[in-house]
C-alpha atoms as a PDB file:
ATOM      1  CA  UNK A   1       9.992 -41.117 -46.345  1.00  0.00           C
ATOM      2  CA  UNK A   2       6.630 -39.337 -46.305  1.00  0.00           C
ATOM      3  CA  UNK A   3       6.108 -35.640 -46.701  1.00  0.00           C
ATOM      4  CA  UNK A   4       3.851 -34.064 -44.714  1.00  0.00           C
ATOM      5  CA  UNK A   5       1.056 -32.416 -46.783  1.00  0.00           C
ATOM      6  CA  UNK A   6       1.309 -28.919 -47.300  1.00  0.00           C
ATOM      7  CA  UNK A   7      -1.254 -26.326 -45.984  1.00  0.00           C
ATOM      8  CA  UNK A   8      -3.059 -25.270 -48.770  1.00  0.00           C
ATOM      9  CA  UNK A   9      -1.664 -20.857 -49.160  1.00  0.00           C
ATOM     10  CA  UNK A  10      -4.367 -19.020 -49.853  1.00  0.00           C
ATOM     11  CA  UNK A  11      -4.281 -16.938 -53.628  1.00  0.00           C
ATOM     12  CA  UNK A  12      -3.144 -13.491 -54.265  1.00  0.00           C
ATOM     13  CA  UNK A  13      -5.975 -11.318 -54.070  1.00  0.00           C
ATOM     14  CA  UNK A  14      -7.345 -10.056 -57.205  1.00  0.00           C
ATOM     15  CA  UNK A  15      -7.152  -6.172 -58.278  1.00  0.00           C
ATOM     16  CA  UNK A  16     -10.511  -4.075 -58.143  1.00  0.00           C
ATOM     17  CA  UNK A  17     -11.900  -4.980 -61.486  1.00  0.00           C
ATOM     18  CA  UNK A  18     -14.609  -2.400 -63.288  1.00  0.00           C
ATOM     19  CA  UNK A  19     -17.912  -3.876 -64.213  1.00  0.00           C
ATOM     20  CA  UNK A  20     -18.409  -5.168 -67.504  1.00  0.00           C
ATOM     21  CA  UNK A  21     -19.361  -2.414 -70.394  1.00  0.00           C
ATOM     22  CA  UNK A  22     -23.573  -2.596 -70.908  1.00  0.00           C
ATOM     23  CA  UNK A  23     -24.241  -4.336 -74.475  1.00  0.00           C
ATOM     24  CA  UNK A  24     -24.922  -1.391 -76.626  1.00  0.00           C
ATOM     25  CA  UNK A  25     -29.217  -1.813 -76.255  1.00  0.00           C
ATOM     26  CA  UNK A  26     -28.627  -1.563 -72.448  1.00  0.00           C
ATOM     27  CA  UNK A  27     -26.061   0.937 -72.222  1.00  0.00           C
ATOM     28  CA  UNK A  28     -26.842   4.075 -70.578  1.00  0.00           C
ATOM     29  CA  UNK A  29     -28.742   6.973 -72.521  1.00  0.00           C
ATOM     30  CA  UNK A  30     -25.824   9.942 -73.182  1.00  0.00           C
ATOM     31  CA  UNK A  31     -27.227  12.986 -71.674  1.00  0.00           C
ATOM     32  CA  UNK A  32     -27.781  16.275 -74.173  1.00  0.00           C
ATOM     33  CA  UNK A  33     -25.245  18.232 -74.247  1.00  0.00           C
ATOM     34  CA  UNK A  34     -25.241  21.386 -72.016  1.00  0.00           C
ATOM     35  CA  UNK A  35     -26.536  24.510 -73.777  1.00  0.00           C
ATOM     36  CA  UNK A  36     -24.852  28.135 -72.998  1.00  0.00           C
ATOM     37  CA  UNK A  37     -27.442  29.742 -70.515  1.00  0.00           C
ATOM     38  CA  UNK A  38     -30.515  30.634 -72.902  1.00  0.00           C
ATOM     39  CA  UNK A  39     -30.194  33.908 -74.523  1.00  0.00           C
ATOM     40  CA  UNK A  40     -31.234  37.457 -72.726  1.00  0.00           C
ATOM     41  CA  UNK A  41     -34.869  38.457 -73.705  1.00  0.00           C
ATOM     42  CA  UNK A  42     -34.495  40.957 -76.759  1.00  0.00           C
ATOM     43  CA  UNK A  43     -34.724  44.667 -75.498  1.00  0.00           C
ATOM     44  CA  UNK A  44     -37.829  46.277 -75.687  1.00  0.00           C
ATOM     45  CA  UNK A  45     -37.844  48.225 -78.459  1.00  0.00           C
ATOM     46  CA  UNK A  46     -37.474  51.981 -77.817  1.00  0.00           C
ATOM     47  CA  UNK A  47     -41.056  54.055 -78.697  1.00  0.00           C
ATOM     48  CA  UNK A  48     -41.101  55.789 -82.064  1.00  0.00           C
ATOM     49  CA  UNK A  49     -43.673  57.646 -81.380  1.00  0.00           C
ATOM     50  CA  UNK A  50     -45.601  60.351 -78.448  1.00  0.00           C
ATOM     51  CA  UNK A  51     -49.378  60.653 -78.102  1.00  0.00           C
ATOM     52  CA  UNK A  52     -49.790  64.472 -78.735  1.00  0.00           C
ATOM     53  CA  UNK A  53     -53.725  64.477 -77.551  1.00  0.00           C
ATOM     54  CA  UNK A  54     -56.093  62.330 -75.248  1.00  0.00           C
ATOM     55  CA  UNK A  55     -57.794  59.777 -76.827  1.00  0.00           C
ATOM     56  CA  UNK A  56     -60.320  57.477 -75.076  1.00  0.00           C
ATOM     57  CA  UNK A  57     -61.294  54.291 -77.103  1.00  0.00           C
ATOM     58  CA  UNK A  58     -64.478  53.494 -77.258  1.00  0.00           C
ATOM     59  CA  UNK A  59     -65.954  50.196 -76.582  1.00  0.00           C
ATOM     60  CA  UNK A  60     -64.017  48.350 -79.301  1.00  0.00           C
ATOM     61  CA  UNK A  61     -61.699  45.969 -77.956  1.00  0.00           C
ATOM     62  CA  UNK A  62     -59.323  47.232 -80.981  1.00  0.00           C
ATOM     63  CA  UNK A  63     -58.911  50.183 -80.053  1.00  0.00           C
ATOM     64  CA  UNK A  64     -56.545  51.885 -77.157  1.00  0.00           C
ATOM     65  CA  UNK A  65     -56.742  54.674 -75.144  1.00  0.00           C
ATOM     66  CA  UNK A  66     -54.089  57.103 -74.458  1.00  0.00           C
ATOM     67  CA  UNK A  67     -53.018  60.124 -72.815  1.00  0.00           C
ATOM     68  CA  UNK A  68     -50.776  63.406 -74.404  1.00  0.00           C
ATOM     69  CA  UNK A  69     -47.182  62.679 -73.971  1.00  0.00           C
ATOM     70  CA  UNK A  70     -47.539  58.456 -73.738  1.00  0.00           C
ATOM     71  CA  UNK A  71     -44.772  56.754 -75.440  1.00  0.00           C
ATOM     72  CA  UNK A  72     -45.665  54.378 -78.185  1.00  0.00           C
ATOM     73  CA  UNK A  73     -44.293  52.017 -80.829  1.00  0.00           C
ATOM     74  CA  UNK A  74     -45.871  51.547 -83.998  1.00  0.00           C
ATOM     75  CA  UNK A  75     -46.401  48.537 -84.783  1.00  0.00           C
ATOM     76  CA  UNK A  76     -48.338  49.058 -88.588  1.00  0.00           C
ATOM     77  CA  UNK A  77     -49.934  52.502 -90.154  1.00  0.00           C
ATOM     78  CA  UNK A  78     -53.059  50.916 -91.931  1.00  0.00           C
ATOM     79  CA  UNK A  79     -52.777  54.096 -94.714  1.00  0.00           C
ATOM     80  CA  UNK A  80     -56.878  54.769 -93.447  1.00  0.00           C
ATOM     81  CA  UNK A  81     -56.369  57.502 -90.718  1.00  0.00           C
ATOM     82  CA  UNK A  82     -55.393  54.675 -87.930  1.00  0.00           C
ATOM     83  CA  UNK A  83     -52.571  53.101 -86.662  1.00  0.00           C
ATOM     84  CA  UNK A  84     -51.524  50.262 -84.777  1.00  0.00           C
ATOM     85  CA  UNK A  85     -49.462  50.780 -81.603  1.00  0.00           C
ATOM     86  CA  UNK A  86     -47.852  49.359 -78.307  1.00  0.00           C
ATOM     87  CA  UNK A  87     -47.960  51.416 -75.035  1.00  0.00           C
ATOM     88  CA  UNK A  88     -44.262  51.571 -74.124  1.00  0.00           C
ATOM     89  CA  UNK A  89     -44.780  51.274 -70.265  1.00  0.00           C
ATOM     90  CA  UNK A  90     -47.406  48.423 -70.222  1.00  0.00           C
ATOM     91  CA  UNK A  91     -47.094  46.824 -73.724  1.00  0.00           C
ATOM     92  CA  UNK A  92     -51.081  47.100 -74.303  1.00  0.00           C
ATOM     93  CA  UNK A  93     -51.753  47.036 -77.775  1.00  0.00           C
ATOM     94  CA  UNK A  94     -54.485  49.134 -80.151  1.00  0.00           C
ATOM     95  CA  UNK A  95     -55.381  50.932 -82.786  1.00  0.00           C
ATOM     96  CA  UNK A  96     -55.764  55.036 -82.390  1.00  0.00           C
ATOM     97  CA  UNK A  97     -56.026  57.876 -85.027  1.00  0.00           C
ATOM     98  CA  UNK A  98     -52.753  58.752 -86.583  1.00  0.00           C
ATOM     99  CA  UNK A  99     -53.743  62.130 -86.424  1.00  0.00           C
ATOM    100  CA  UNK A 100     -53.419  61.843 -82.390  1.00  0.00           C
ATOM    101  CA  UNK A 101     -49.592  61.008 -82.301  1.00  0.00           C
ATOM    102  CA  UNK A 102     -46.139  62.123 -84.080  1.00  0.00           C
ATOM    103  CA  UNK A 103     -42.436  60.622 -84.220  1.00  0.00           C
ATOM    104  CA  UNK A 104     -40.782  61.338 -80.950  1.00  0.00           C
ATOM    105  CA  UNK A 105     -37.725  63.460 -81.423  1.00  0.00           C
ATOM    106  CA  UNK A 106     -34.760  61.524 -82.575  1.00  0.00           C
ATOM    107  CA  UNK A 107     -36.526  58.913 -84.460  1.00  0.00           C
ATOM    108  CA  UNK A 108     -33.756  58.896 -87.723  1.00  0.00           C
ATOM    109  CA  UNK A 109     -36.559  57.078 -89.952  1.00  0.00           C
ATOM    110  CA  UNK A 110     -39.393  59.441 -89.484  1.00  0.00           C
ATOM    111  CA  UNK A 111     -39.922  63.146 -90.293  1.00  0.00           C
ATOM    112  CA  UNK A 112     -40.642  64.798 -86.984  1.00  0.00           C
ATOM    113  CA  UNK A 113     -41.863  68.152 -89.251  1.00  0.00           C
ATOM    114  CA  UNK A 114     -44.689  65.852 -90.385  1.00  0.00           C
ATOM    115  CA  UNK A 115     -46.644  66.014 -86.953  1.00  0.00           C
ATOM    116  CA  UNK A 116     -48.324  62.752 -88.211  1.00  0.00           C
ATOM    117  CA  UNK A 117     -47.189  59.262 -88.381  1.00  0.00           C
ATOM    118  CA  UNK A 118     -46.159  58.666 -91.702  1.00  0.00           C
ATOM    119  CA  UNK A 119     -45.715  55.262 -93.254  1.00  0.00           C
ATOM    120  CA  UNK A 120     -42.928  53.390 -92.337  1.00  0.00           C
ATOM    121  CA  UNK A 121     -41.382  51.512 -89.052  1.00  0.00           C
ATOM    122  CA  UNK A 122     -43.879  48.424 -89.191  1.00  0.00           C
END
């Protein structure tokens, strides 16, 4: 008796296979990891200091001019009759007379009584 050939069945499909890991020199650079959001800019510093008289620099790219009642922050007392400061509304920076400014009121580091800047918040 012959048997009649069978049909050939067809095989069992194969699961979804993942692609083979990358050798480690090939493998995918790890990305950095993910910083907090960068930090606030520091808060200007609150002025130390209020212009008590005009003064208009002269040519000298050191020095600043002010008006009576600017804010300012000092930035360094040089100790020879002139100080360093920062305009508190436009951050310009220059030297004026110390004799030309005092410590705004409520300044706990600096005597107020001295009318002059004295040596101190650099």
């Amino acid at each position: 008796r012959i048997t009649p050939p069978v049909a050939p069945t067809k095989p069992a499909p194969l699961p979804p296979s993942k692609p083979a890991p990358l050798p480690p020199s090939k493998a995918a650079p790890t990305p950095p990891p993910r910083l907090s959001s960068p930090a606030a800019p520091a808060a200007p510093a609150a002025p130390t200091h209020v212009a008590i008289a005009d003064f208009t620099a002269d040519d000298l790219s050191w020095q600043l001019s002010v008006s009576t009642g600017d804010k300012l922050l000092l930035v360094n007392d040089h100790g020879d009759g002139w100080a360093e400061v920062k305009h508190a509304i436009d951050g310009t920076k220059g030297s004026i007379p110390s004799a030309y400014m005092k410590p705004a009121a409520g300044d706990p580091g600096l005597d107020p009584s001295l009318g002059l800047v004295g040596t101190g918040a650099g």
